[in-house]
C-alpha atoms as a PDB file:
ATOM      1  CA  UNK A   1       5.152  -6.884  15.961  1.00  0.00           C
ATOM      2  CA  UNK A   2       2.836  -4.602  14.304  1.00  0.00           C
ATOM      3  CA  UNK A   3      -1.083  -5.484  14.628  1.00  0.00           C
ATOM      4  CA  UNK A   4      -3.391  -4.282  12.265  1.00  0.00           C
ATOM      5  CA  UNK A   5      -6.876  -3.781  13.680  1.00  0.00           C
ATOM      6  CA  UNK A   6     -10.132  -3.719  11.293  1.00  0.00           C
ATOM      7  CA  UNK A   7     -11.675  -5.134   7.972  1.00  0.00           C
ATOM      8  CA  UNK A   8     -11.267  -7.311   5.410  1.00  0.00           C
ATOM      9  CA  UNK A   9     -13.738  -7.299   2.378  1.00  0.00           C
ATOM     10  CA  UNK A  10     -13.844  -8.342  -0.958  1.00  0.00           C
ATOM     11  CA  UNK A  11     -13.673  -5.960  -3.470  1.00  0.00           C
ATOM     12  CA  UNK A  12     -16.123  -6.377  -6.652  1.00  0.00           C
ATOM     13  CA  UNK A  13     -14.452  -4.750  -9.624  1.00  0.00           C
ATOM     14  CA  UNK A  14     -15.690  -4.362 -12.864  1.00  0.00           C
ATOM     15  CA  UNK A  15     -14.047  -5.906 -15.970  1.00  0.00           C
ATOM     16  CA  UNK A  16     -15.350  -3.665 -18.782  1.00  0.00           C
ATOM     17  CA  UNK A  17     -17.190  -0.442 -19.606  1.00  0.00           C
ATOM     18  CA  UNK A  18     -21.375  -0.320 -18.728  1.00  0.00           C
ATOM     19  CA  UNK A  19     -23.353  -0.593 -16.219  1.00  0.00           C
ATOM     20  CA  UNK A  20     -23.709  -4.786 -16.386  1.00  0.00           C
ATOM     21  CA  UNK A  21     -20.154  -5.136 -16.736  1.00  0.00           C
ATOM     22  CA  UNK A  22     -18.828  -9.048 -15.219  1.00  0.00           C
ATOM     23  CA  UNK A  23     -17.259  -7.992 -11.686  1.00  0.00           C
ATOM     24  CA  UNK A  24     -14.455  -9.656 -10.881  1.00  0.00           C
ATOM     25  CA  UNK A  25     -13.724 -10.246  -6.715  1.00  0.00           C
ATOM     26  CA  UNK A  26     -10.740  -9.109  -4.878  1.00  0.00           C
ATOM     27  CA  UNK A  27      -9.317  -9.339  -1.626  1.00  0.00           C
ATOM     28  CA  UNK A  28      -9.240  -6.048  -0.131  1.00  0.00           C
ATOM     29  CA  UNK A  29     -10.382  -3.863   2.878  1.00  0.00           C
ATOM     30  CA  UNK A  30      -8.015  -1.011   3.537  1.00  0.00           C
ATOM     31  CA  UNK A  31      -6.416  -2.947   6.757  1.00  0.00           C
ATOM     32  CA  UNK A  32      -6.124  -6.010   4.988  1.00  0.00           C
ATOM     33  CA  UNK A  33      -4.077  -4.736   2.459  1.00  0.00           C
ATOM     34  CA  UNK A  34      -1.559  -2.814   5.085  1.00  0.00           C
ATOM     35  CA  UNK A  35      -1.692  -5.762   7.108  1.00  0.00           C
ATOM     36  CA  UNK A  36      -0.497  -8.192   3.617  1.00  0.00           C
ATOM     37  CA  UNK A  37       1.702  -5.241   2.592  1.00  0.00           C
ATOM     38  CA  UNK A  38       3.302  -5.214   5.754  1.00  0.00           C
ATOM     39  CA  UNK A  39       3.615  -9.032   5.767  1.00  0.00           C
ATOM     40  CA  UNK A  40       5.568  -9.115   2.622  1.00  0.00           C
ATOM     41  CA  UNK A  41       7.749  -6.846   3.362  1.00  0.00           C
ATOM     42  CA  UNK A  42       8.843  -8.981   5.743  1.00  0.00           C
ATOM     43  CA  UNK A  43       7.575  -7.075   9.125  1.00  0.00           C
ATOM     44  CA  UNK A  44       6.123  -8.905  12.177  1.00  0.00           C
ATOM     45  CA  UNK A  45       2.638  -8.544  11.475  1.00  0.00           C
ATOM     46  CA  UNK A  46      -0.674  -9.907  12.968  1.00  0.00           C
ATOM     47  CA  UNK A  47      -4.070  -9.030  11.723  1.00  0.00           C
ATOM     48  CA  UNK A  48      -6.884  -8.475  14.148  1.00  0.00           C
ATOM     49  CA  UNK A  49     -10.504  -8.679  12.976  1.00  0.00           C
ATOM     50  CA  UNK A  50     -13.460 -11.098  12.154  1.00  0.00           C
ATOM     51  CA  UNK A  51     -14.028 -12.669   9.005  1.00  0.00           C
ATOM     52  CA  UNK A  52     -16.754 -15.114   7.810  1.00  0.00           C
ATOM     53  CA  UNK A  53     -16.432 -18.441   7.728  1.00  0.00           C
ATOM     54  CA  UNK A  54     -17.661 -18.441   3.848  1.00  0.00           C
ATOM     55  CA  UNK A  55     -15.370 -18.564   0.632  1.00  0.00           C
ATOM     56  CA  UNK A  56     -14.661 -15.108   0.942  1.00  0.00           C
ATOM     57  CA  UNK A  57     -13.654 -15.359   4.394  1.00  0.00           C
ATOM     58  CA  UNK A  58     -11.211 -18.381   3.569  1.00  0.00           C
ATOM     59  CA  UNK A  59      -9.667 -16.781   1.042  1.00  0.00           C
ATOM     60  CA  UNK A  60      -9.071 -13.233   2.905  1.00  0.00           C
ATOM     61  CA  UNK A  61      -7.502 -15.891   5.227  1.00  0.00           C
ATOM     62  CA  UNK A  62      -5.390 -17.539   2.541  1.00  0.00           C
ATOM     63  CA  UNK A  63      -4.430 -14.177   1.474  1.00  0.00           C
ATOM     64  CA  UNK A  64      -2.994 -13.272   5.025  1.00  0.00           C
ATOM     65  CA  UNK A  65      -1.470 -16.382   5.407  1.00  0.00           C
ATOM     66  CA  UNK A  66       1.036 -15.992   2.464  1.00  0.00           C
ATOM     67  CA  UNK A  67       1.807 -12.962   3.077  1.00  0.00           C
ATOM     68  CA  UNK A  68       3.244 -14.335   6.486  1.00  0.00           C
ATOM     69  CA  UNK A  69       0.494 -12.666   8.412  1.00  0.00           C
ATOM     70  CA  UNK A  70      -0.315 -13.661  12.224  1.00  0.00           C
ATOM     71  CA  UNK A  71      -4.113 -14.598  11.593  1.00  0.00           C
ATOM     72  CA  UNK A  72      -4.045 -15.901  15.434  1.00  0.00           C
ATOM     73  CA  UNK A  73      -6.415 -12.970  16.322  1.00  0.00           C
ATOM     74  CA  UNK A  74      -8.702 -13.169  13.451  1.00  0.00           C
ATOM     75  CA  UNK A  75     -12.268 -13.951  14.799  1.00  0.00           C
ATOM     76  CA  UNK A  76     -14.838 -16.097  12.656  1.00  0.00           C
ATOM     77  CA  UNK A  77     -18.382 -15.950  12.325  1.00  0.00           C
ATOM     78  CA  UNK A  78     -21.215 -18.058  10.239  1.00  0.00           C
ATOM     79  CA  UNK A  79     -22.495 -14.062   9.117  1.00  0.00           C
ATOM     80  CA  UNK A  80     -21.071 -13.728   5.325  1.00  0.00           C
ATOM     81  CA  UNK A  81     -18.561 -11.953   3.938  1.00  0.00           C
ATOM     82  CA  UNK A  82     -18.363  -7.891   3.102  1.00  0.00           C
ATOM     83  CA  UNK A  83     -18.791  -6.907  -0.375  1.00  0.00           C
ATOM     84  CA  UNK A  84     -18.020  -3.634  -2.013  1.00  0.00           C
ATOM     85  CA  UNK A  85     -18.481  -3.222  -5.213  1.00  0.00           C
ATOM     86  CA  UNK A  86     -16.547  -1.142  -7.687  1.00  0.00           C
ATOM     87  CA  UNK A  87     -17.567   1.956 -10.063  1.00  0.00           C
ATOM     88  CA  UNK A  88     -14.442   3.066 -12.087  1.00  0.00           C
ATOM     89  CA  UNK A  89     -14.601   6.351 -13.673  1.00  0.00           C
ATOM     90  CA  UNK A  90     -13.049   7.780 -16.839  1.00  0.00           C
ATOM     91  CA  UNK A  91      -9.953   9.071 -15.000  1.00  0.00           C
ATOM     92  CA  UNK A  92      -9.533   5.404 -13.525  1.00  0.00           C
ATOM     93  CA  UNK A  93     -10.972   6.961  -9.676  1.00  0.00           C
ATOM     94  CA  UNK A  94     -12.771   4.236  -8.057  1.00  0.00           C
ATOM     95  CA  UNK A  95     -16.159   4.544  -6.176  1.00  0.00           C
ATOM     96  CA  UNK A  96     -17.571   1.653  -4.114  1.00  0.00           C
ATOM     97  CA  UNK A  97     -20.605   0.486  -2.632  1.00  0.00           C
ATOM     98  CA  UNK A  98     -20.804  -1.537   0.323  1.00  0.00           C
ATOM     99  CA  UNK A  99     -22.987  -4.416   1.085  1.00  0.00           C
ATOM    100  CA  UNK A 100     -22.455  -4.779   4.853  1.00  0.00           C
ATOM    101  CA  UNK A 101     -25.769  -5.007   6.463  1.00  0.00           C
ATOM    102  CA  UNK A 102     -25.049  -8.280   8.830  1.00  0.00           C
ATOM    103  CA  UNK A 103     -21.985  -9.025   7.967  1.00  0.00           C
ATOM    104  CA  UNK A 104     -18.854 -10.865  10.091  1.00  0.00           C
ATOM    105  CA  UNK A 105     -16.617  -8.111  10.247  1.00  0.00           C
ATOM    106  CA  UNK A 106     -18.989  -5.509  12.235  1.00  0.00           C
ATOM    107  CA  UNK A 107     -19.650  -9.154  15.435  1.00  0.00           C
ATOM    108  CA  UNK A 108     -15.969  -7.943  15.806  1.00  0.00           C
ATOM    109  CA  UNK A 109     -15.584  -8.239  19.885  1.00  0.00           C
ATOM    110  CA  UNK A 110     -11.982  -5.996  21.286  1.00  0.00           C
ATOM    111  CA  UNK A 111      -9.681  -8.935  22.357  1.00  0.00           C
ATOM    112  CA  UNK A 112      -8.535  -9.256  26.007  1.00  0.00           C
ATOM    113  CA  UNK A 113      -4.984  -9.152  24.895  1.00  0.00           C
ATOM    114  CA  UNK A 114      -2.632  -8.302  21.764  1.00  0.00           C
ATOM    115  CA  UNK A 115      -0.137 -11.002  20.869  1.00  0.00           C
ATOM    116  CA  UNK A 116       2.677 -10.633  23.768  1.00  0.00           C
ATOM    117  CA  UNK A 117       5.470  -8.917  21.156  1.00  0.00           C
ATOM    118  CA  UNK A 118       3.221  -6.268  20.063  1.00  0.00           C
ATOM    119  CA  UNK A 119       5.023  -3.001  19.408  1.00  0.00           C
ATOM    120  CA  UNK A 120       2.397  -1.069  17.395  1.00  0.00           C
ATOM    121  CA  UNK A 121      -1.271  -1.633  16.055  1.00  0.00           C
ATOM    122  CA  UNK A 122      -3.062  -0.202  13.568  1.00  0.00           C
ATOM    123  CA  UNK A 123      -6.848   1.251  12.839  1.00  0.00           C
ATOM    124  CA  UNK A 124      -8.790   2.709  10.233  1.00  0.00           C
ATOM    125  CA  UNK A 125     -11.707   2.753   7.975  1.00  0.00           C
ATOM    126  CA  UNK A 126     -15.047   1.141   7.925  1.00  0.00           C
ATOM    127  CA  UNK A 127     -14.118  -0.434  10.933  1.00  0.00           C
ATOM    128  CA  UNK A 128     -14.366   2.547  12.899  1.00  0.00           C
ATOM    129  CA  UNK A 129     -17.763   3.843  11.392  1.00  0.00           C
ATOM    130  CA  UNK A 130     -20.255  -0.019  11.531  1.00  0.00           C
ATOM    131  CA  UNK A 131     -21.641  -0.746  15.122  1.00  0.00           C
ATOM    132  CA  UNK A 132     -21.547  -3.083  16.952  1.00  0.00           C
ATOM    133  CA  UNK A 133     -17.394  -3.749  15.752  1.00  0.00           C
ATOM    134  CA  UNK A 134     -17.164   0.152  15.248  1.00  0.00           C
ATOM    135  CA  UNK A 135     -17.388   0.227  19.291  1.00  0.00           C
ATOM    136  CA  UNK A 136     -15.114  -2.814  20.055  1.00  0.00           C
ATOM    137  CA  UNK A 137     -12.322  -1.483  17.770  1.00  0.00           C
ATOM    138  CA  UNK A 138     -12.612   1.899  19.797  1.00  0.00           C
ATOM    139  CA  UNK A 139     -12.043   0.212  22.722  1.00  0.00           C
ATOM    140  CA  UNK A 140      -8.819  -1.766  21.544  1.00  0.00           C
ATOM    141  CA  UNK A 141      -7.609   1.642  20.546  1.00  0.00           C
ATOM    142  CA  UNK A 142      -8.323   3.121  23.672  1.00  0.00           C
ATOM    143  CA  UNK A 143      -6.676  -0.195  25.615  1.00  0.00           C
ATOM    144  CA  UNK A 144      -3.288   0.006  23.324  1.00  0.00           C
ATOM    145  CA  UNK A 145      -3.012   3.536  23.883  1.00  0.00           C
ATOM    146  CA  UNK A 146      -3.125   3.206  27.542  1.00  0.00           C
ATOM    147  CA  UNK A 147      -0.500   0.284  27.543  1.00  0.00           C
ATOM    148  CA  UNK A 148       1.905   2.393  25.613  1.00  0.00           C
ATOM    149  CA  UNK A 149       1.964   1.117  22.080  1.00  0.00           C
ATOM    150  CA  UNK A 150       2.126   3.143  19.193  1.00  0.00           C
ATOM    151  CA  UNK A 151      -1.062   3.854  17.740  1.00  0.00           C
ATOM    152  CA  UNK A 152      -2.012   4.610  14.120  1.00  0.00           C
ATOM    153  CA  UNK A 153      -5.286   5.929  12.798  1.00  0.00           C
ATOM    154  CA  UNK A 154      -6.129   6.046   9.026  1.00  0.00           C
ATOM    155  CA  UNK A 155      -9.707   6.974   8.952  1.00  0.00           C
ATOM    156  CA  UNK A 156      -9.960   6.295   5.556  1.00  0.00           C
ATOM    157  CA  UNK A 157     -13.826   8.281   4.942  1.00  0.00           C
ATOM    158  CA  UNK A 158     -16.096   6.680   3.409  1.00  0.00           C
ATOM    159  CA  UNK A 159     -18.937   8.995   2.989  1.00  0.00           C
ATOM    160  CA  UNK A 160     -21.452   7.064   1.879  1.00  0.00           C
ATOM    161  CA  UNK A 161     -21.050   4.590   5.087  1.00  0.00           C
ATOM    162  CA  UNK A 162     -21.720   7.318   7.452  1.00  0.00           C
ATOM    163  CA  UNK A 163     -25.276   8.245   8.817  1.00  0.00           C
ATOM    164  CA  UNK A 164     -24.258  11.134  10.806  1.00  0.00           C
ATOM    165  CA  UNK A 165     -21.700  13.069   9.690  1.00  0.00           C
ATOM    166  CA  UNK A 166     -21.330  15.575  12.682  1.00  0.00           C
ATOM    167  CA  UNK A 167     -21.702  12.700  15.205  1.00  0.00           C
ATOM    168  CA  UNK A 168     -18.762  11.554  13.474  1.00  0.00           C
ATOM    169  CA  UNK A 169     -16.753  13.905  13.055  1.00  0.00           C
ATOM    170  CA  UNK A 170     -16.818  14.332  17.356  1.00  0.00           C
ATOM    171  CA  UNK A 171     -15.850  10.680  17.722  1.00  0.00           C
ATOM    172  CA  UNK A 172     -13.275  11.119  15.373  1.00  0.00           C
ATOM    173  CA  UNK A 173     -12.244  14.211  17.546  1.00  0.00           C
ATOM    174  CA  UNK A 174     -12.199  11.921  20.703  1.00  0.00           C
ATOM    175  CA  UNK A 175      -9.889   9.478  19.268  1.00  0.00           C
ATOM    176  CA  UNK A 176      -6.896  11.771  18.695  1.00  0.00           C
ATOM    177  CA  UNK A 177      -5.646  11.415  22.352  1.00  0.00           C
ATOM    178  CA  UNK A 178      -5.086   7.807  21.670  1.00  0.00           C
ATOM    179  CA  UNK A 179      -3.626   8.136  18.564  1.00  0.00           C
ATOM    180  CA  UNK A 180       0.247   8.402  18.108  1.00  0.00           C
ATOM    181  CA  UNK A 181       0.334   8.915  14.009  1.00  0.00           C
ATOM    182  CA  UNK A 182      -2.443  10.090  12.102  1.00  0.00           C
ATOM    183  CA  UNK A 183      -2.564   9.874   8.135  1.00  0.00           C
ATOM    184  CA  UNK A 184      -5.213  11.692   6.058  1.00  0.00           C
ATOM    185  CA  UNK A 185      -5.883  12.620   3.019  1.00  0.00           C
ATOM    186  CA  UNK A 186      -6.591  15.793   1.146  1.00  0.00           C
ATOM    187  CA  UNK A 187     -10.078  14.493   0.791  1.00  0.00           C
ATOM    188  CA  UNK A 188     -10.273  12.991   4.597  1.00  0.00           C
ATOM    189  CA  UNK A 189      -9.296  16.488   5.890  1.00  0.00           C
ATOM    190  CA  UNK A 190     -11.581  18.638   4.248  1.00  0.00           C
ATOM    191  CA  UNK A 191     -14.155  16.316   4.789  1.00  0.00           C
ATOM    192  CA  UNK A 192     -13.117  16.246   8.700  1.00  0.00           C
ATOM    193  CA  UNK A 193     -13.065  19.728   8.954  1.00  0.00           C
ATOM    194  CA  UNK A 194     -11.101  21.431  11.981  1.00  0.00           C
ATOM    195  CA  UNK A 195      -7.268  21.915  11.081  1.00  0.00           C
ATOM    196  CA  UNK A 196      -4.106  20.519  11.757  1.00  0.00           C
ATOM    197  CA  UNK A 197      -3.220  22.554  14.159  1.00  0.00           C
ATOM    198  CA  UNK A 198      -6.194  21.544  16.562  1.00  0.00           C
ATOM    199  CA  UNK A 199      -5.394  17.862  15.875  1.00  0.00           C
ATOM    200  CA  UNK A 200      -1.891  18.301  16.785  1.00  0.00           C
ATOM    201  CA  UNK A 201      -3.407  19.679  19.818  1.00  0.00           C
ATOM    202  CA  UNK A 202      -4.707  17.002  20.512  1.00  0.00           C
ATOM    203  CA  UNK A 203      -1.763  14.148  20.621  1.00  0.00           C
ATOM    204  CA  UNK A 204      -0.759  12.803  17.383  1.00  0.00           C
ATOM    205  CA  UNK A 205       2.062  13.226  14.922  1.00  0.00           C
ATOM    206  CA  UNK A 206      -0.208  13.993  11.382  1.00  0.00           C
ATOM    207  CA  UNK A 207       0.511  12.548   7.948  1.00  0.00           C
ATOM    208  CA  UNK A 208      -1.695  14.010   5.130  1.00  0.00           C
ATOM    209  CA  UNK A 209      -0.906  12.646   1.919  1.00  0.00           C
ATOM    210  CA  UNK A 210      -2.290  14.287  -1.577  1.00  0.00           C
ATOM    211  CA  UNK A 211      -5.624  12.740  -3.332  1.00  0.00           C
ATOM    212  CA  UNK A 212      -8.498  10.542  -2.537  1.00  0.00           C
ATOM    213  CA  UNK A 213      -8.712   8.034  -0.036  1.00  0.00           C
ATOM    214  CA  UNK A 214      -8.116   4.455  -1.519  1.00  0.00           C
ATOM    215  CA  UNK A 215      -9.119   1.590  -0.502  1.00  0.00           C
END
């Protein structure tokens, strides 16, 4: 079984040109949709995070559930729902902004244990960057590492989401050792800095794949 480890938002995504533009919501969250993806392709797959207990939440949950996802180590909370809302540009690039002050997902609390037929589990994106969950997620990364399991790390940067960008950038440094496959993109690497060959140094097997980071 693969576990995939971090949010699940909805997306707000504009349905015409201008600035008031009707937004139309989607279920997305870069983990959710490799943990769906996953699920309907027919892989073992559980999804571990925390989601609200509001609409949103229950339809993120709906979401997993027919993909075939494991939602068995999904968390709730009474805190509401993620939102990041869409700006497409003229080449069809996406920016968002994120409405995640006391939200569900970041009262995310590391699990004492993985389902029992986990093989691999999965991290990446905002989850790693909010506090308190940013912290708890570490941890579980940290704790599958040391049992064994494969371990991949998408970090997924989302500029805008990030206080400190050196601070960081060292915590992202700290995770490599823990981290069996890493995937970046152009953008995620030269925002990163360093170079491959001192994260190979460091433990994992990279992936860097061309263009932006999506979400």
């Amino acid at each position: 079984m693969i576990v995939v480890a971090g949010e699940a938002l909805i997306d707000l995504v504009p349905q015409g040109a201008g600035a008031l533009a009707g937004l139309k919501p989607a279920l997305g969250g870069g983990p959710y949709n490799t943990a769906v993806a996953l699920g309907r392709l027919g892989s073992p797959t559980a999804f571990c995070s925390r989601t609200s207990r509001d609409a949103f939440g229950e339809a993120l949950l709906d979401g997993l559930r027919t993909a075939g996802v494991d939602v068995s180590a999904v968390q709730r909370g009474a805190e509401p729902t993620t939102l990041a809302v869409a700006t497409i540009d003229e080449h069809g690039s996406a920016a968002y902004s994120f409405y995640v002050d006391g939200t569900a997902d970041r009262q995310f609390a590391a699990p004492d244990r993985l389902p029992g037929a986990t093989r691999a589990v999965s991290f990446g994106t905002c989850s790693l960057v909010l506090e308190p969950g940013a912290s708890a997620y570490e941890e579980l990364l940290r704790s599958a590492a040391a049992q064994g399991l494969f371990t991949t790390l998408d970090p997924n940067i989302r500029a805008g989401l990030i206080p400190d960008p050196d601070a960081y950038r060292a915590r992202f440094k700290s995770w490599l050792a823990s981290v069996t496959l890493l995937k970046l993109s152009e953008d995620d690497a030269t925002w990163l800095g360093g170079s491959p060959r001192e994260w190979l140094a460091s433990g994992p097997r990279p992936w860097c794949s061309p263009g932006a980071a999506t979400d």
